[in-house]
Protein backbone atom coordinates (compact mmCIF):
# COMPACT_ATOMS: atom_id res chain seq x y z
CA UNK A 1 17.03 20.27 8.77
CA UNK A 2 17.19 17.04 9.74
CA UNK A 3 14.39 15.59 12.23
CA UNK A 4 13.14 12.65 14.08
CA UNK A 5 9.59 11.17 13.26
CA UNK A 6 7.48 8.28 14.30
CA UNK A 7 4.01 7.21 13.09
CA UNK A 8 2.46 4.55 15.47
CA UNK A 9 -0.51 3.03 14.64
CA UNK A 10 -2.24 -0.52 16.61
CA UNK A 11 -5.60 -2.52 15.01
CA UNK A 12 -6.94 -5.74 15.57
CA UNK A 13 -7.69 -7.85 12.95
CA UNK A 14 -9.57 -11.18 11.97
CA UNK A 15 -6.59 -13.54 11.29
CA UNK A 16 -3.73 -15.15 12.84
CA UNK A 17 -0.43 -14.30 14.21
CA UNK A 18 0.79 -16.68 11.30
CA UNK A 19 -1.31 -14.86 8.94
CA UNK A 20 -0.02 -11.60 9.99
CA UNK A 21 3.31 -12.49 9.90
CA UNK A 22 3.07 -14.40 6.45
CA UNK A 23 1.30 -11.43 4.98
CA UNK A 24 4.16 -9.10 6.04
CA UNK A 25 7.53 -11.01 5.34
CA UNK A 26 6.13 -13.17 2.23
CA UNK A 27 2.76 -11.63 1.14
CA UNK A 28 3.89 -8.30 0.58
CA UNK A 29 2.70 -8.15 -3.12
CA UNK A 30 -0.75 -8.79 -1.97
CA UNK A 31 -1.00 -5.22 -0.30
CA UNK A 32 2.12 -3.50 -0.54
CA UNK A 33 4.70 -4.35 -2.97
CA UNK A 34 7.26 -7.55 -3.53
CA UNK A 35 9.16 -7.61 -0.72
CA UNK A 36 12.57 -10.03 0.28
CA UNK A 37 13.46 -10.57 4.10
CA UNK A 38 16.45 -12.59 4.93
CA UNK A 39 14.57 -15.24 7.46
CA UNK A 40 16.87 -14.47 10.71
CA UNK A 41 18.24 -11.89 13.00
CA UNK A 42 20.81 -9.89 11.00
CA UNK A 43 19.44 -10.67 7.98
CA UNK A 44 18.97 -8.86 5.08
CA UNK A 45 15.89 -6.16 4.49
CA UNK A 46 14.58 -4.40 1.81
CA UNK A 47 16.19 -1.59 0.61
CA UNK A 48 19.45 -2.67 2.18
CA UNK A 49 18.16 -2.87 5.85
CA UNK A 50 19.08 -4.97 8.10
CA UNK A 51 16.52 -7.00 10.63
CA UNK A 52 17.31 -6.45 14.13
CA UNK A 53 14.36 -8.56 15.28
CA UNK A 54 13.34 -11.66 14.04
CA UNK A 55 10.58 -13.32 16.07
CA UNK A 56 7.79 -15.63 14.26
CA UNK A 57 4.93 -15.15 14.46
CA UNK A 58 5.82 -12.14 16.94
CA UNK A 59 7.76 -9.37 16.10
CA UNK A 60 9.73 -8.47 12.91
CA UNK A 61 11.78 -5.15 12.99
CA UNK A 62 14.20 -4.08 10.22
CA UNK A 63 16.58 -0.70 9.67
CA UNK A 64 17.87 0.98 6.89
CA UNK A 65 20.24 3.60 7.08
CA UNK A 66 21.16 6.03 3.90
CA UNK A 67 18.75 3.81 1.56
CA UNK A 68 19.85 4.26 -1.92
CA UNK A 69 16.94 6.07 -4.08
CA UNK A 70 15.87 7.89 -0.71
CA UNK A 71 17.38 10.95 -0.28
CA UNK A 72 14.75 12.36 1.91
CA UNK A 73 15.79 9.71 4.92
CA UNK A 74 18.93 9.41 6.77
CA UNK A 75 17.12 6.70 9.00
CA UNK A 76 13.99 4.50 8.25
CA UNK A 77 12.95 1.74 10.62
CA UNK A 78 9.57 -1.08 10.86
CA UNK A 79 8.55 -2.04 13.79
CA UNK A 80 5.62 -4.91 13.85
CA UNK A 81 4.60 -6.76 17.07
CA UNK A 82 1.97 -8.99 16.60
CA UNK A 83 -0.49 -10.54 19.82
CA UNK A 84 -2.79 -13.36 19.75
CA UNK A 85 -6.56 -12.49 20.33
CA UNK A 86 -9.35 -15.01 22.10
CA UNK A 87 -11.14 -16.36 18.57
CA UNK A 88 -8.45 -16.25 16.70
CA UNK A 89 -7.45 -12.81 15.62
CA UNK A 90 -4.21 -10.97 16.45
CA UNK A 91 -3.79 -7.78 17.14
CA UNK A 92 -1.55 -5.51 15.45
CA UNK A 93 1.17 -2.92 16.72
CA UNK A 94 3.11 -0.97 13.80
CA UNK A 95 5.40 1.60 14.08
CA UNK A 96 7.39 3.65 11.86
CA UNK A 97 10.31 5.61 12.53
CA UNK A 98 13.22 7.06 11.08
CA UNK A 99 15.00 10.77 10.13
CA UNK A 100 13.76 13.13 7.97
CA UNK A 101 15.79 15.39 6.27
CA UNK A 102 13.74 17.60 3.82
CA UNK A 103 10.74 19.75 3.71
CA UNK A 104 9.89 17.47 7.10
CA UNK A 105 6.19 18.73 7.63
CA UNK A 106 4.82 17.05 3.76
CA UNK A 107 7.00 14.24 4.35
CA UNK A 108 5.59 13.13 7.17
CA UNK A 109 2.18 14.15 6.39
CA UNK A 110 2.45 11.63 3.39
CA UNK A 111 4.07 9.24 5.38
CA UNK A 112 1.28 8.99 7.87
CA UNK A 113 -1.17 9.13 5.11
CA UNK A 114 0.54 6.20 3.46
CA UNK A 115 0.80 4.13 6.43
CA UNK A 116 -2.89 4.47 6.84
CA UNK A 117 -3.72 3.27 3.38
CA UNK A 118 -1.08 0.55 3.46
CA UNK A 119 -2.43 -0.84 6.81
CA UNK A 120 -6.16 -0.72 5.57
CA UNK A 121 -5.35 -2.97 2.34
CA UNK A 122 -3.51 -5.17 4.34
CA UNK A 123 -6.45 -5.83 6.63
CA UNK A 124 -8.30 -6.09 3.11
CA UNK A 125 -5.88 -8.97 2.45
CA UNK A 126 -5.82 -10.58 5.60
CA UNK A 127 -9.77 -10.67 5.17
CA UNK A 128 -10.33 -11.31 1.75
CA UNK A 129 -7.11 -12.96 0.26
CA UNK A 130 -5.24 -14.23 2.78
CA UNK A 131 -2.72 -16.55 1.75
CA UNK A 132 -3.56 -16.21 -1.50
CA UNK A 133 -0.42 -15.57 -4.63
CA UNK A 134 -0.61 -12.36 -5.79
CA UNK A 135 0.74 -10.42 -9.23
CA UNK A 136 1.76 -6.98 -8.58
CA UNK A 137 1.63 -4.10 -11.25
CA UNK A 138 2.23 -0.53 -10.35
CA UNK A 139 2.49 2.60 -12.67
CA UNK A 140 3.25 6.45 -12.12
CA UNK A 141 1.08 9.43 -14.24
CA UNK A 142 1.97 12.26 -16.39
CA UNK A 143 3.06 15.46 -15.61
CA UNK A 144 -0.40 16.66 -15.59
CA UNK A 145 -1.50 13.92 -12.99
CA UNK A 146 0.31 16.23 -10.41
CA UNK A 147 -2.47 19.10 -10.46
CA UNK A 148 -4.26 19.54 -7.76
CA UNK A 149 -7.05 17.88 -8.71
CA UNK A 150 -5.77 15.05 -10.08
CA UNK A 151 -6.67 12.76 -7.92
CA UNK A 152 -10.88 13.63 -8.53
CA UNK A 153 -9.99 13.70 -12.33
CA UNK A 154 -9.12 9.79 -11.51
CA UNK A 155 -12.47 9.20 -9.72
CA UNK A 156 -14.66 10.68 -13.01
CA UNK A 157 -12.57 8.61 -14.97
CA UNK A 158 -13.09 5.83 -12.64
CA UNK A 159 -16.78 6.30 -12.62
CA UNK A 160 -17.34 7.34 -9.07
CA UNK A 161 -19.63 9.81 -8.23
CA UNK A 162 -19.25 12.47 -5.40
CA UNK A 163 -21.90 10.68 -3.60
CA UNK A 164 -20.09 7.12 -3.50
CA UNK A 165 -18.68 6.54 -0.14
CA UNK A 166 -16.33 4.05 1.57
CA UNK A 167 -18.22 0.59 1.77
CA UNK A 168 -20.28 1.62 -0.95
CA UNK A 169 -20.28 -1.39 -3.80
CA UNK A 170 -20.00 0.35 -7.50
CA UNK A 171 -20.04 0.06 -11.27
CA UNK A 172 -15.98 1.17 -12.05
CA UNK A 173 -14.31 1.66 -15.24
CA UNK A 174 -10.86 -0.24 -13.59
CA UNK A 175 -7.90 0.71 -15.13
CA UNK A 176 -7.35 -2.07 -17.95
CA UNK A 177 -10.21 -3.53 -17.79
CA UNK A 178 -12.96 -3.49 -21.12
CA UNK A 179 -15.90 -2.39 -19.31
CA UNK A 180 -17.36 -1.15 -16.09
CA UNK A 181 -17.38 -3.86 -13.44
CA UNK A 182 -18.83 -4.26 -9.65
CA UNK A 183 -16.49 -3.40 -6.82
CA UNK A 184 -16.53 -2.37 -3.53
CA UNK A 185 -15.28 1.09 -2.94
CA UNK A 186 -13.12 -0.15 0.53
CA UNK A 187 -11.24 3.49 0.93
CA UNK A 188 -12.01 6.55 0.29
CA UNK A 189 -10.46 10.30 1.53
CA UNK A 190 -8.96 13.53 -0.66
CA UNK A 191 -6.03 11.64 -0.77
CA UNK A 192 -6.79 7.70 -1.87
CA UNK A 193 -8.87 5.39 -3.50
CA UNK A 194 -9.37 1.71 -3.29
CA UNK A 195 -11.54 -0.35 -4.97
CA UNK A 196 -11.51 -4.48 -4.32
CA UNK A 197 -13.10 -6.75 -7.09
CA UNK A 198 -13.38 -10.89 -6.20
CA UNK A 199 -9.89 -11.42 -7.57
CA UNK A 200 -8.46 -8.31 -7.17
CA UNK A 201 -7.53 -4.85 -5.13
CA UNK A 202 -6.58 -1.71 -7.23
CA UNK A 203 -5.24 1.40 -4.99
CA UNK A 204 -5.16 4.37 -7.19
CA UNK A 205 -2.21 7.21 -4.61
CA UNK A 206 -3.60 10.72 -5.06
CA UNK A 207 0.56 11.43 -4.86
CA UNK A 208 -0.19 14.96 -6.26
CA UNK A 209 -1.36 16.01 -2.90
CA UNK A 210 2.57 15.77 -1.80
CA UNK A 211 4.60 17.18 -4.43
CA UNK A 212 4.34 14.07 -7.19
CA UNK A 213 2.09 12.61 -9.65
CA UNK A 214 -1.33 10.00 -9.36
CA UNK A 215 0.10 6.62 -9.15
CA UNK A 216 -1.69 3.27 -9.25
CA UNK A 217 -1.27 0.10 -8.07
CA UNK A 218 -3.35 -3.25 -8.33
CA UNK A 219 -2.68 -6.68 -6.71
CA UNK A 220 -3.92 -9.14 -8.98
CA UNK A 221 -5.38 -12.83 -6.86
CA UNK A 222 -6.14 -14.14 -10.29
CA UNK A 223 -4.84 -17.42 -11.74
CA UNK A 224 -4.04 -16.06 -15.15
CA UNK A 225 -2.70 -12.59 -13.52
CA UNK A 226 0.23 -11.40 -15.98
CA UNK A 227 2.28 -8.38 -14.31
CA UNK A 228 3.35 -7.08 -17.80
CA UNK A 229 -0.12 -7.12 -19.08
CA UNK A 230 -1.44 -5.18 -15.95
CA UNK A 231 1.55 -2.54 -15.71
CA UNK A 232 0.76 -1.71 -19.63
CA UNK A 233 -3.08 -1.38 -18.53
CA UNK A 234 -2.29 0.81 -15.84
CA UNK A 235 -0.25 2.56 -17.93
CA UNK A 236 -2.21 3.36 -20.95
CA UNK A 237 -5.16 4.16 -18.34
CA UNK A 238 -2.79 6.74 -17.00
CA UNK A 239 -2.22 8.22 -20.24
CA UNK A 240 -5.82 8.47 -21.13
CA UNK A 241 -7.28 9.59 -17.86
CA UNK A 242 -4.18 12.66 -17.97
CA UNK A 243 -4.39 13.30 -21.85
């Protein structure tokens, strides 16, 4: 049955309203994924949206109705308004909105639970590599990455221990990479990981939790990042952690 939802979520954040905005309209692959926006009311959005507000530094909204690939929406909107703090920073109203039309409850649970970790590595990137190119590589697991523990089979592999806790800085085994190497550990729940190196921010998506497989992600800050070389690391670590 179909249903309404909206996730609404506001944070402040040390950077400004041109930071913001640059991160979300031409930064995307440095916390989300590569992202196009037509630069102008009407334009074009991704997935075949359209932007119904286009105001720099300010707001940026864009709707997409019947997105191809998405049969679980009818109707997906974001909504970003973006404020000017004293010092510099710029605070940070998000909302997302749209029609569910299938098994509504886990949707919008992972919806909500995405939004969270996509907002928190985008404050990672406004902090840490703002402005900065990115490479973006991505890669889905195996069949048996879907298991309900998945997700902690990726932290063994990974080398955290039970006791390492967001802020915490480690020794990980990253995904591609030869041997263990320091990190911060900058998210951690029963449903996400992210770890953030000095050129680099790898989100591993414990997807299992909602009906899909461990996926991983990494934005790459490096001047010699190659996106084929990183998807084929993420990959093969996939294969290996789910063997």
């Amino acid at each position: 049955m179909s249903k309404e939802f909206e996730i609404v979520r506001e944070f402040e954040v040390e950077a400004s309203p041109e930071q913001v905005w640059a991160a979300i309209t031409t930064g995307t692959a440095g916390w989300l994924w590569p992202l196009e926006y037509e630069p102008r009311e009407g334009g074009a959005a991704p997935f075949g949206g359209t932007i119904t507000a286009w105001d720099p530094p300010h707001r940026l909204t864009a709707r997409t109705e019947d997105a191809e690939g998405i049969s679980q929406q009818t109707l997906n909107q974001l909504d970003h308004v973006i404020e000017p703090r004293e010092g510099g920073s710029s605070w940070v109203r998000y909302v997302h909105s749209g029609i569910l039309v299938d098994d509504w409850d886990n949707q919008y649970d992972g919806a909500a639970k995405h939004n969270d970790f996509y907002l928190h590595t985008l404050r990672q990137y406004l902090l840490h590599f703002s402005g900065r190119p990115a490479v973006f590589a991505g890669a889905d697991g195996p069949k048996a990455s879907g298991e309900p523990d998945a997700l902690e089979v990726a932290a063994r592999a990974l080398g955290l221990t039970g006791e390492a806790a967001q802020g915490d800085t480690v020794r990980a085994q990253l995904p591609g990479a030869r041997q263990p190497v320091e990190a911060v550990l900058d998210y951690r729940n029963p449903y996400f990981i992210g770890l953030r190196t000095d050129r680099a921010m790898y989100r591993i998506f414990g997807r299992n939790h909602f009906g899909a497989t461990v996926g991983v992600v990494v934005h790459d800050f490096g001047p010699d990042a190659d996106a084929s070389a990183l998807e084929a690391g993420l990959d093969d670590w996939l294969t290996s952690v789910y063997a």
